[in-house]
PDB file of N, CA and C in Angstrom:
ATOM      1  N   UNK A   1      54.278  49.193 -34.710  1.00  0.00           N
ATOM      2  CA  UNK A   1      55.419  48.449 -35.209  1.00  0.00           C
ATOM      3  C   UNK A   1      55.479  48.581 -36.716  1.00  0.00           C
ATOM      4  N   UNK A   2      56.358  48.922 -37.219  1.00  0.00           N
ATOM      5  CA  UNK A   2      56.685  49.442 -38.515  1.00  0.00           C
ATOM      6  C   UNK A   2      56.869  47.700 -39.222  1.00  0.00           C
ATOM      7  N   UNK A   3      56.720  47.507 -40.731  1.00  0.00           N
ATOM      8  CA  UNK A   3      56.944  46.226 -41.139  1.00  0.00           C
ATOM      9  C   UNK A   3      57.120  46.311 -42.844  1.00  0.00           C
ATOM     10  N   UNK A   4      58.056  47.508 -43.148  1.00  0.00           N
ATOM     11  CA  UNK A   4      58.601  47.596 -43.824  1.00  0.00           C
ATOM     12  C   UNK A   4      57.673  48.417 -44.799  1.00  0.00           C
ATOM     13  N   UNK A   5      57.288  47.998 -45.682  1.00  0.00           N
ATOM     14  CA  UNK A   5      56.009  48.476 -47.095  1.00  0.00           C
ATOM     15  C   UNK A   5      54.702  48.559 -46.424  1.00  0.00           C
ATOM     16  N   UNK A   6      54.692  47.894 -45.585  1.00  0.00           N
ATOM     17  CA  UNK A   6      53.414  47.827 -44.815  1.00  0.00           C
ATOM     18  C   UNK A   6      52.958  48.315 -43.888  1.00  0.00           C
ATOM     19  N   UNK A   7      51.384  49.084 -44.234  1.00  0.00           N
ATOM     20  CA  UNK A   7      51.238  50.183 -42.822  1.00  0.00           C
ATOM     21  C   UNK A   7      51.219  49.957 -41.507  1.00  0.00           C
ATOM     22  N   UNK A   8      51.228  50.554 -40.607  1.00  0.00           N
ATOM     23  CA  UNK A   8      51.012  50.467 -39.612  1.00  0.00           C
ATOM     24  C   UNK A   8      49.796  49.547 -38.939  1.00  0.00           C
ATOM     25  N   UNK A   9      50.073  48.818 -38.046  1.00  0.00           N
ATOM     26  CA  UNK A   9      48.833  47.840 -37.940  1.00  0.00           C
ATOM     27  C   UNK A   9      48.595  46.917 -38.854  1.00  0.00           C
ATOM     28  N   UNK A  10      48.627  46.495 -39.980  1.00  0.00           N
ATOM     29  CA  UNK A  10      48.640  45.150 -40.892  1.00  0.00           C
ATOM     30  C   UNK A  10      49.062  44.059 -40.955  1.00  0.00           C
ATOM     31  N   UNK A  11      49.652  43.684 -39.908  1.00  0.00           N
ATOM     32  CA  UNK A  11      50.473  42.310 -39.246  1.00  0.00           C
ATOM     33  C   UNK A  11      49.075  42.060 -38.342  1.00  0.00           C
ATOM     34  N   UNK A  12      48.280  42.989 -37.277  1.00  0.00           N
ATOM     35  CA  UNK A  12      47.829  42.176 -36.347  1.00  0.00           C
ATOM     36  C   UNK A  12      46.321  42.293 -37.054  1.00  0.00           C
ATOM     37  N   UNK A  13      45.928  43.305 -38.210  1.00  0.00           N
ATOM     38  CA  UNK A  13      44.928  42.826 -39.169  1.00  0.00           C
ATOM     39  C   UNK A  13      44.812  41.673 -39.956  1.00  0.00           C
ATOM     40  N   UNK A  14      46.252  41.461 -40.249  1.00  0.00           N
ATOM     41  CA  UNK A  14      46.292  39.821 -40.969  1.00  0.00           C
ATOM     42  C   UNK A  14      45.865  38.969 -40.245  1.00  0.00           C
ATOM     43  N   UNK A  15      46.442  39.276 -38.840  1.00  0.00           N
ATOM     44  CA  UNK A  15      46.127  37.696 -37.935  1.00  0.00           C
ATOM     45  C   UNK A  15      44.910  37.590 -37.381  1.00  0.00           C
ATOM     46  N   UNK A  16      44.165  39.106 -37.408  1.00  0.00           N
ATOM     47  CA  UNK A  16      42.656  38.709 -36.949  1.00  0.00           C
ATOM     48  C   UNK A  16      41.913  38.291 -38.132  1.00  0.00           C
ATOM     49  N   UNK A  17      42.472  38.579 -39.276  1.00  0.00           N
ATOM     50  CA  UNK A  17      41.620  38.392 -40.357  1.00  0.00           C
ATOM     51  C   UNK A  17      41.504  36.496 -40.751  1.00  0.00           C
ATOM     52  N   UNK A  18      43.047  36.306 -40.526  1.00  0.00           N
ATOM     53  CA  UNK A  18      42.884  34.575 -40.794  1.00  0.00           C
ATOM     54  C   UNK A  18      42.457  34.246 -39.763  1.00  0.00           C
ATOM     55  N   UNK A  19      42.158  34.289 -38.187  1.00  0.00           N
ATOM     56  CA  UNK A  19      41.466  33.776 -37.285  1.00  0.00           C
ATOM     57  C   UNK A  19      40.435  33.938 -37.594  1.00  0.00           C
ATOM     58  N   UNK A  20      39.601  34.942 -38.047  1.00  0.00           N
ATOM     59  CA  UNK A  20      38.137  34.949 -38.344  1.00  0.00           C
ATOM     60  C   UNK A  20      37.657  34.037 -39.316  1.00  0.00           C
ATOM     61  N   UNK A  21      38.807  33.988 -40.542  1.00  0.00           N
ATOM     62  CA  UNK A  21      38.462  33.275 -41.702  1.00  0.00           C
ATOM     63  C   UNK A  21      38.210  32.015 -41.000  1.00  0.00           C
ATOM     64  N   UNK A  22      39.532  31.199 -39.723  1.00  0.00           N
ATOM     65  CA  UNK A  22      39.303  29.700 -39.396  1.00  0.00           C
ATOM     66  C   UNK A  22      38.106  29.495 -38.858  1.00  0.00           C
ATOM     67  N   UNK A  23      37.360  30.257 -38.121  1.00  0.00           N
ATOM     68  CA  UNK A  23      36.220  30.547 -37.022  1.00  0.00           C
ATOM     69  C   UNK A  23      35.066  30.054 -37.946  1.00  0.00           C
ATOM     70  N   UNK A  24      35.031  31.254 -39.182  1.00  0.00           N
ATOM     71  CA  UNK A  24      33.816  31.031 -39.884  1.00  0.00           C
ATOM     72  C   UNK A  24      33.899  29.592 -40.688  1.00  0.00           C
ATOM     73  N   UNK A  25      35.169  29.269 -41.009  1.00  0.00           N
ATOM     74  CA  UNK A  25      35.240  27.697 -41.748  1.00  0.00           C
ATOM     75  C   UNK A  25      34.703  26.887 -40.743  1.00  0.00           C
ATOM     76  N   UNK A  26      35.137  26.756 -39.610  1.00  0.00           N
ATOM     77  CA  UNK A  26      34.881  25.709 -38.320  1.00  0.00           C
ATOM     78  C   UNK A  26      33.457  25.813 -38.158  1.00  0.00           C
ATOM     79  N   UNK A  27      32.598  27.333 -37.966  1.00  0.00           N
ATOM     80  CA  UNK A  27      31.360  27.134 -37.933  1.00  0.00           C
ATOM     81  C   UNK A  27      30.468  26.902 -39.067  1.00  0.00           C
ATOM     82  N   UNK A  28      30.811  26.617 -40.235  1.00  0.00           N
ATOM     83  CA  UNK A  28      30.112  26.335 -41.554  1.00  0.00           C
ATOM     84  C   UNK A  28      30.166  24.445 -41.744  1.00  0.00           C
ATOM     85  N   UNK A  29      31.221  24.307 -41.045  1.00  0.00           N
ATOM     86  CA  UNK A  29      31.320  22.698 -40.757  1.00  0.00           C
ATOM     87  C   UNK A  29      30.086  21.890 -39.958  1.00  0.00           C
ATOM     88  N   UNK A  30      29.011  21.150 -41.188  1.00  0.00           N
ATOM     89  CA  UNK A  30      28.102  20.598 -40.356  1.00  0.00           C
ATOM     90  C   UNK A  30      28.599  19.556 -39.441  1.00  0.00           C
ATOM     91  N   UNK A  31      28.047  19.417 -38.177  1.00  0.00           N
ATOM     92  CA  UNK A  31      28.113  18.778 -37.138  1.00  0.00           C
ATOM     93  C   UNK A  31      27.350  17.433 -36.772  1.00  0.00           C
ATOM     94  N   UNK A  32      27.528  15.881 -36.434  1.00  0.00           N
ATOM     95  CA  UNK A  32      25.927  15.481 -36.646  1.00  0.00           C
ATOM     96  C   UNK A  32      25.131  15.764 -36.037  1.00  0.00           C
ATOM     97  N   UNK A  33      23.645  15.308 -36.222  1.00  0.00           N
ATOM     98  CA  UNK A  33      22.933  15.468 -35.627  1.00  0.00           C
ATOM     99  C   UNK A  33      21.890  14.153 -35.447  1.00  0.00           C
ATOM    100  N   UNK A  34      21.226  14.045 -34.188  1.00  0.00           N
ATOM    101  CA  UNK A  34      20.083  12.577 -34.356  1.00  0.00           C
ATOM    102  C   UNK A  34      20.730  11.742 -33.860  1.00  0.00           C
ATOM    103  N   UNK A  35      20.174  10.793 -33.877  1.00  0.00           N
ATOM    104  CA  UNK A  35      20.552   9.455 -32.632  1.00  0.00           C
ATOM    105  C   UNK A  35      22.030   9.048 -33.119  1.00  0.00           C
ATOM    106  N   UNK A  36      22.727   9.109 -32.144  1.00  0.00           N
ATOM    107  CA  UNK A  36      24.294   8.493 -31.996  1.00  0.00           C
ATOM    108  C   UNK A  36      23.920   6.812 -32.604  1.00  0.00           C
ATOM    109  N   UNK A  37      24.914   6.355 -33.015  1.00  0.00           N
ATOM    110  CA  UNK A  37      25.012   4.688 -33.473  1.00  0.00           C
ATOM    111  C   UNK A  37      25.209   4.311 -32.002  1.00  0.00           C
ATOM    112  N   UNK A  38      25.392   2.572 -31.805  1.00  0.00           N
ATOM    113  CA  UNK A  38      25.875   1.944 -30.685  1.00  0.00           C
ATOM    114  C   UNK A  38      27.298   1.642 -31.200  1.00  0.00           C
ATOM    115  N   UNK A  39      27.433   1.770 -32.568  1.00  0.00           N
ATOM    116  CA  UNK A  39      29.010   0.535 -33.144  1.00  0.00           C
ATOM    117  C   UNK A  39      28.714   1.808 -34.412  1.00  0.00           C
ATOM    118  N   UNK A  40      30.395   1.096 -34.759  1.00  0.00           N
ATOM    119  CA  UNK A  40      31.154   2.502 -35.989  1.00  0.00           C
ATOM    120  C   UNK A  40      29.799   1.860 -37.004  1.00  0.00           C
ATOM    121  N   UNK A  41      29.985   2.721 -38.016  1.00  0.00           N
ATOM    122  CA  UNK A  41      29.652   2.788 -39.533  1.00  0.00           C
ATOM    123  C   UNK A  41      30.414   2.248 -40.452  1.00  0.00           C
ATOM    124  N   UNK A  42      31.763   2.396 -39.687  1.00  0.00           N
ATOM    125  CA  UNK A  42      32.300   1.686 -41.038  1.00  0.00           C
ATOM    126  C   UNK A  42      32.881   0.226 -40.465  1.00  0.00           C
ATOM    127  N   UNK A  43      33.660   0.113 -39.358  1.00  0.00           N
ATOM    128  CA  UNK A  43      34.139  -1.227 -38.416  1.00  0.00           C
ATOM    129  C   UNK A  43      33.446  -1.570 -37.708  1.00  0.00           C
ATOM    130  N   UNK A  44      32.523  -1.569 -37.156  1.00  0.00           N
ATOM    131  CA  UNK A  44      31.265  -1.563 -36.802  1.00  0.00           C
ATOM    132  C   UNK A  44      31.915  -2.371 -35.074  1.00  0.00           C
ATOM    133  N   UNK A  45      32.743  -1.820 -34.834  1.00  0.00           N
ATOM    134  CA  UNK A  45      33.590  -1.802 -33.075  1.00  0.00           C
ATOM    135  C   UNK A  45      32.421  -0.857 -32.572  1.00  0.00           C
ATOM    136  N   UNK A  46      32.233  -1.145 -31.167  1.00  0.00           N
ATOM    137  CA  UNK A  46      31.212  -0.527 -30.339  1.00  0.00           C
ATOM    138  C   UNK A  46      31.759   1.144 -30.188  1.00  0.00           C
ATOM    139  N   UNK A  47      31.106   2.450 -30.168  1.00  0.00           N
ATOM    140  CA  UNK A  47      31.329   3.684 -29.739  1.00  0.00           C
ATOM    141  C   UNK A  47      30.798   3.966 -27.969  1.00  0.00           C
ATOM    142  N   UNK A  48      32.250   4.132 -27.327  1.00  0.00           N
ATOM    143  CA  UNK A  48      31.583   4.084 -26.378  1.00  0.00           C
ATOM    144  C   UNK A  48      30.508   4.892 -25.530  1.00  0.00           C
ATOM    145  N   UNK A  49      30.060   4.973 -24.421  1.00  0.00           N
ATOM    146  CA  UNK A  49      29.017   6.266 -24.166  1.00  0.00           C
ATOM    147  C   UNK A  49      29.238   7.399 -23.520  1.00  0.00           C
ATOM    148  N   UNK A  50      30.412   7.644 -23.481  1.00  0.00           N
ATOM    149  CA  UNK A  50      31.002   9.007 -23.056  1.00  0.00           C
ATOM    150  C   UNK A  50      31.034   9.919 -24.615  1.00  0.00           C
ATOM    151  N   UNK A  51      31.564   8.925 -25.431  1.00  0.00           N
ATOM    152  CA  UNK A  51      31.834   9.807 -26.887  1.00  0.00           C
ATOM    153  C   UNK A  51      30.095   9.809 -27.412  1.00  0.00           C
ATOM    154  N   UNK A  52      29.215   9.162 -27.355  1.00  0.00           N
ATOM    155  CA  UNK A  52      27.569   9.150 -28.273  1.00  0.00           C
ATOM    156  C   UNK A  52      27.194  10.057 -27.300  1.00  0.00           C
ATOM    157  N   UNK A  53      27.548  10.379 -25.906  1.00  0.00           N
ATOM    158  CA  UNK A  53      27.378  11.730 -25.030  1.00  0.00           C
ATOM    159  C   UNK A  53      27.411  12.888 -25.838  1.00  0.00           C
ATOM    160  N   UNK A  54      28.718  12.714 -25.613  1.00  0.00           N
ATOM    161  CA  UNK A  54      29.683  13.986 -26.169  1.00  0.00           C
ATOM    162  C   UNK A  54      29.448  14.791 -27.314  1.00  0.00           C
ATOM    163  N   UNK A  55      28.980  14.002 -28.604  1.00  0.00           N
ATOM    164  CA  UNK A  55      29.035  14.148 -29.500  1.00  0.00           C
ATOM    165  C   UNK A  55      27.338  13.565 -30.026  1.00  0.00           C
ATOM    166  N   UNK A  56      26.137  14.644 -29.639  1.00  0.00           N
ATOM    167  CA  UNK A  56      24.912  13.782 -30.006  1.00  0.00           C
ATOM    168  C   UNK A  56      25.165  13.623 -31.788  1.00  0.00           C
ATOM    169  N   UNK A  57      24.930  12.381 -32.016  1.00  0.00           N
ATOM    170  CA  UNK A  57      24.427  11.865 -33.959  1.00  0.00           C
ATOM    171  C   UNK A  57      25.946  11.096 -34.073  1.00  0.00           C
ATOM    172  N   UNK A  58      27.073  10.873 -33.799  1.00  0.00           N
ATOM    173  CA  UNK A  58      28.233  10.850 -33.612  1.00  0.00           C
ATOM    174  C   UNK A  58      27.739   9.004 -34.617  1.00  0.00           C
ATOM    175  N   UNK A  59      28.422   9.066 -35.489  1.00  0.00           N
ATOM    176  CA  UNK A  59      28.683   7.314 -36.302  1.00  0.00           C
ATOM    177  C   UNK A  59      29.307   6.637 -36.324  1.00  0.00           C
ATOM    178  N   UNK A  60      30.642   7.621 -36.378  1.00  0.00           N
ATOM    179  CA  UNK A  60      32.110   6.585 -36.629  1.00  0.00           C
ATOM    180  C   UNK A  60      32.789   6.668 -34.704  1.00  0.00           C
ATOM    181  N   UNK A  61      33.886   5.449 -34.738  1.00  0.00           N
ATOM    182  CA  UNK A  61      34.664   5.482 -33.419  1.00  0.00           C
ATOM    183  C   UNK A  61      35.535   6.310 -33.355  1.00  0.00           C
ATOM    184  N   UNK A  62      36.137   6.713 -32.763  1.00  0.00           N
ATOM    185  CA  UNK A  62      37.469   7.563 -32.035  1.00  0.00           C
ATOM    186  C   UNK A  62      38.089   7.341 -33.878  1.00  0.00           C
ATOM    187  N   UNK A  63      38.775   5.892 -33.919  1.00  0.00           N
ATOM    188  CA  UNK A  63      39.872   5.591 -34.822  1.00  0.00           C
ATOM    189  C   UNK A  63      39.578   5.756 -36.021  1.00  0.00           C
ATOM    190  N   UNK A  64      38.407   5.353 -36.357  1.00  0.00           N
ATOM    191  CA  UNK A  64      37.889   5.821 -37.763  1.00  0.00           C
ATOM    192  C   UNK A  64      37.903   7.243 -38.128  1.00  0.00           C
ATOM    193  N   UNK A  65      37.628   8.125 -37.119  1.00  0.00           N
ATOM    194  CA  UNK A  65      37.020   9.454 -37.352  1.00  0.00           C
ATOM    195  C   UNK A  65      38.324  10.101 -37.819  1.00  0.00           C
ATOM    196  N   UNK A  66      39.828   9.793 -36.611  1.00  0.00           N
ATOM    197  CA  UNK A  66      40.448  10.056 -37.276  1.00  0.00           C
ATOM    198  C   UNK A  66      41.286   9.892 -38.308  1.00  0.00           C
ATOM    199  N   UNK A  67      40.916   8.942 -38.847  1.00  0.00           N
ATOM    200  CA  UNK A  67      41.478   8.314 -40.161  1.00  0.00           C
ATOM    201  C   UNK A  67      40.865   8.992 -41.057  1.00  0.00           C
ATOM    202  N   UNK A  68      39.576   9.723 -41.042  1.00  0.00           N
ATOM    203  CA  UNK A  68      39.201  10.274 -41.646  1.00  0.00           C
ATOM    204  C   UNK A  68      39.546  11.078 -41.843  1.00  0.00           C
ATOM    205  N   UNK A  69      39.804  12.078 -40.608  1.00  0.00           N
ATOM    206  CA  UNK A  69      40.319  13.387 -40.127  1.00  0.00           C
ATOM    207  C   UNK A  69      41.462  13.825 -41.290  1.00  0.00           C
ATOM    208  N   UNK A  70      42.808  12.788 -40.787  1.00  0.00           N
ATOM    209  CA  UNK A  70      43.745  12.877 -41.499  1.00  0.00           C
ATOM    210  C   UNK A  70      43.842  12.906 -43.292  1.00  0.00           C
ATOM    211  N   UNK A  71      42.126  12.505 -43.367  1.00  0.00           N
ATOM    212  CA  UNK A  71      42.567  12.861 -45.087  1.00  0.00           C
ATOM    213  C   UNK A  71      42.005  13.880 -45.771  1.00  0.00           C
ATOM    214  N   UNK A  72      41.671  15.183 -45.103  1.00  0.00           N
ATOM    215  CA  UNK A  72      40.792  16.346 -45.019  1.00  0.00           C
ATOM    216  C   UNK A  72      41.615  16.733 -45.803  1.00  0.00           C
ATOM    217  N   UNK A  73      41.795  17.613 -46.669  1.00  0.00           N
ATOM    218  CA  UNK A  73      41.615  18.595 -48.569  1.00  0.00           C
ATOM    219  C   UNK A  73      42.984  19.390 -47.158  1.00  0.00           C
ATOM    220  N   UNK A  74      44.099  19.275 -48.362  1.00  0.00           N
ATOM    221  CA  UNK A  74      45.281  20.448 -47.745  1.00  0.00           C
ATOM    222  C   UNK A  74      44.829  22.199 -48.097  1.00  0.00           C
ATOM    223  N   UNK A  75      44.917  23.171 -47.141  1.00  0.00           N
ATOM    224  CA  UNK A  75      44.474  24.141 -48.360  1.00  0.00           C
ATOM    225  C   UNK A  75      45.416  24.770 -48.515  1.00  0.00           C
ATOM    226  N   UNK A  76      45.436  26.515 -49.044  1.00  0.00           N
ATOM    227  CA  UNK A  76      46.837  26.406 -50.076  1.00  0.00           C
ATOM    228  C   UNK A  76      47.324  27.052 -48.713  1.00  0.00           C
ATOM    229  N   UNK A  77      49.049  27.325 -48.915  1.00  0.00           N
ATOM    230  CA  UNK A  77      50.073  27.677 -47.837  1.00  0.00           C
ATOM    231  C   UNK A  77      49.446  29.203 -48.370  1.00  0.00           C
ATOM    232  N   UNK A  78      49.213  29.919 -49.100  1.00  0.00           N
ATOM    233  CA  UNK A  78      49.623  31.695 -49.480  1.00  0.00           C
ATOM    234  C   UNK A  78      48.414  32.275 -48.864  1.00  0.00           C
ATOM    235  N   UNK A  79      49.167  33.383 -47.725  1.00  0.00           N
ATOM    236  CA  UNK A  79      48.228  34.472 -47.458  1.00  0.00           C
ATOM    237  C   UNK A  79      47.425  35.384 -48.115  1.00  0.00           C
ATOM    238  N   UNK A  80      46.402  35.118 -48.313  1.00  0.00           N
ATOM    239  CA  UNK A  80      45.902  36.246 -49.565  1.00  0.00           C
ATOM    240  C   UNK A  80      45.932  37.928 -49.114  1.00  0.00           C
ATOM    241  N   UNK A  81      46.058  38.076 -47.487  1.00  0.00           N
ATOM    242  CA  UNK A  81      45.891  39.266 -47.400  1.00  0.00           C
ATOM    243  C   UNK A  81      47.416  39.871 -46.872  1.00  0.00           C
ATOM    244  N   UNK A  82      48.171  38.953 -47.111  1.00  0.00           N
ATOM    245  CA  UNK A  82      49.395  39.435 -46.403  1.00  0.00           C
ATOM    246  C   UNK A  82      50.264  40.069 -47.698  1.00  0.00           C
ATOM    247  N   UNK A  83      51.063  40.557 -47.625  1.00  0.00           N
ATOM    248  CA  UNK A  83      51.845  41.379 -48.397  1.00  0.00           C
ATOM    249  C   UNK A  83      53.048  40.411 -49.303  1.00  0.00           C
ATOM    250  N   UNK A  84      53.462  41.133 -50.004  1.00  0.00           N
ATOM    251  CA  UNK A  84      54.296  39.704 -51.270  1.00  0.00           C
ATOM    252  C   UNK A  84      55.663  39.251 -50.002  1.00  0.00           C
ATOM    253  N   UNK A  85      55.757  39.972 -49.280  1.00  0.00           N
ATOM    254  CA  UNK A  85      57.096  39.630 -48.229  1.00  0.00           C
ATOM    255  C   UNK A  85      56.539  38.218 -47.471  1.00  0.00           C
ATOM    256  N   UNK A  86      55.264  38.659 -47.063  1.00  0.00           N
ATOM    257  CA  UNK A  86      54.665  37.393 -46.379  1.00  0.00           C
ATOM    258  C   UNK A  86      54.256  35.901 -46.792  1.00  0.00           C
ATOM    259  N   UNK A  87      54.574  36.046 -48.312  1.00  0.00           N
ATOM    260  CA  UNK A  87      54.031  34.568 -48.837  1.00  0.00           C
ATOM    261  C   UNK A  87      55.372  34.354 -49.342  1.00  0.00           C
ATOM    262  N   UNK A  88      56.400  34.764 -48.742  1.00  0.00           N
ATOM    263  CA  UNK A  88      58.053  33.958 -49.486  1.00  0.00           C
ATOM    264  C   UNK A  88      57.698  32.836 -48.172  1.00  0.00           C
ATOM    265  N   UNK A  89      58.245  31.845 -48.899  1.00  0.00           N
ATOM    266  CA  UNK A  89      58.560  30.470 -47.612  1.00  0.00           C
ATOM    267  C   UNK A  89      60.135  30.239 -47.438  1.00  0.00           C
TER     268      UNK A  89
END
């Protein structure tokens, strides 16, 4: 598939390349580890035992975690490996 300035094949190199990039971010993300809590860390509401299962070292509840979740570092919108066509928005 032809893509203008860009060689042949460099659309589905981009997309393996940012999947790899998310892969290796996700696996560089420490995980806990060690005895699960009984109650959050921070509201200290009980965690129940499907999630201190699920998740061995696990601190915070469901609601906390994602409150947390939601305030994780934006990173930037621009493809670094994609071509100047690919970072117009």
């Amino acid at each position: 598939m032809a893509g203008g300035w860009s060689r042949d094949g460099a659309v589905s190199e981009q997309i393996e390349a940012s999947i790899s990039d998310e892969l290796a971010r996700m696996k560089a993300r420490k995980s806990p580890v060690g005895e699960s809590l009984t109650h959050c860390a921070e509201c200290e509401e009980p965690i129940p035992e499907k999630r201190r299962v699920a998740l061995p070292g696990v601190k915070l509840c469901i609601d906390c975690q994602q409150e947390r979740d939601g305030q994780a570092k934006q990173r930037g919108g621009i493809n670094r490996r994609g071509s100047k066509d690919s970072q117009l928005k």
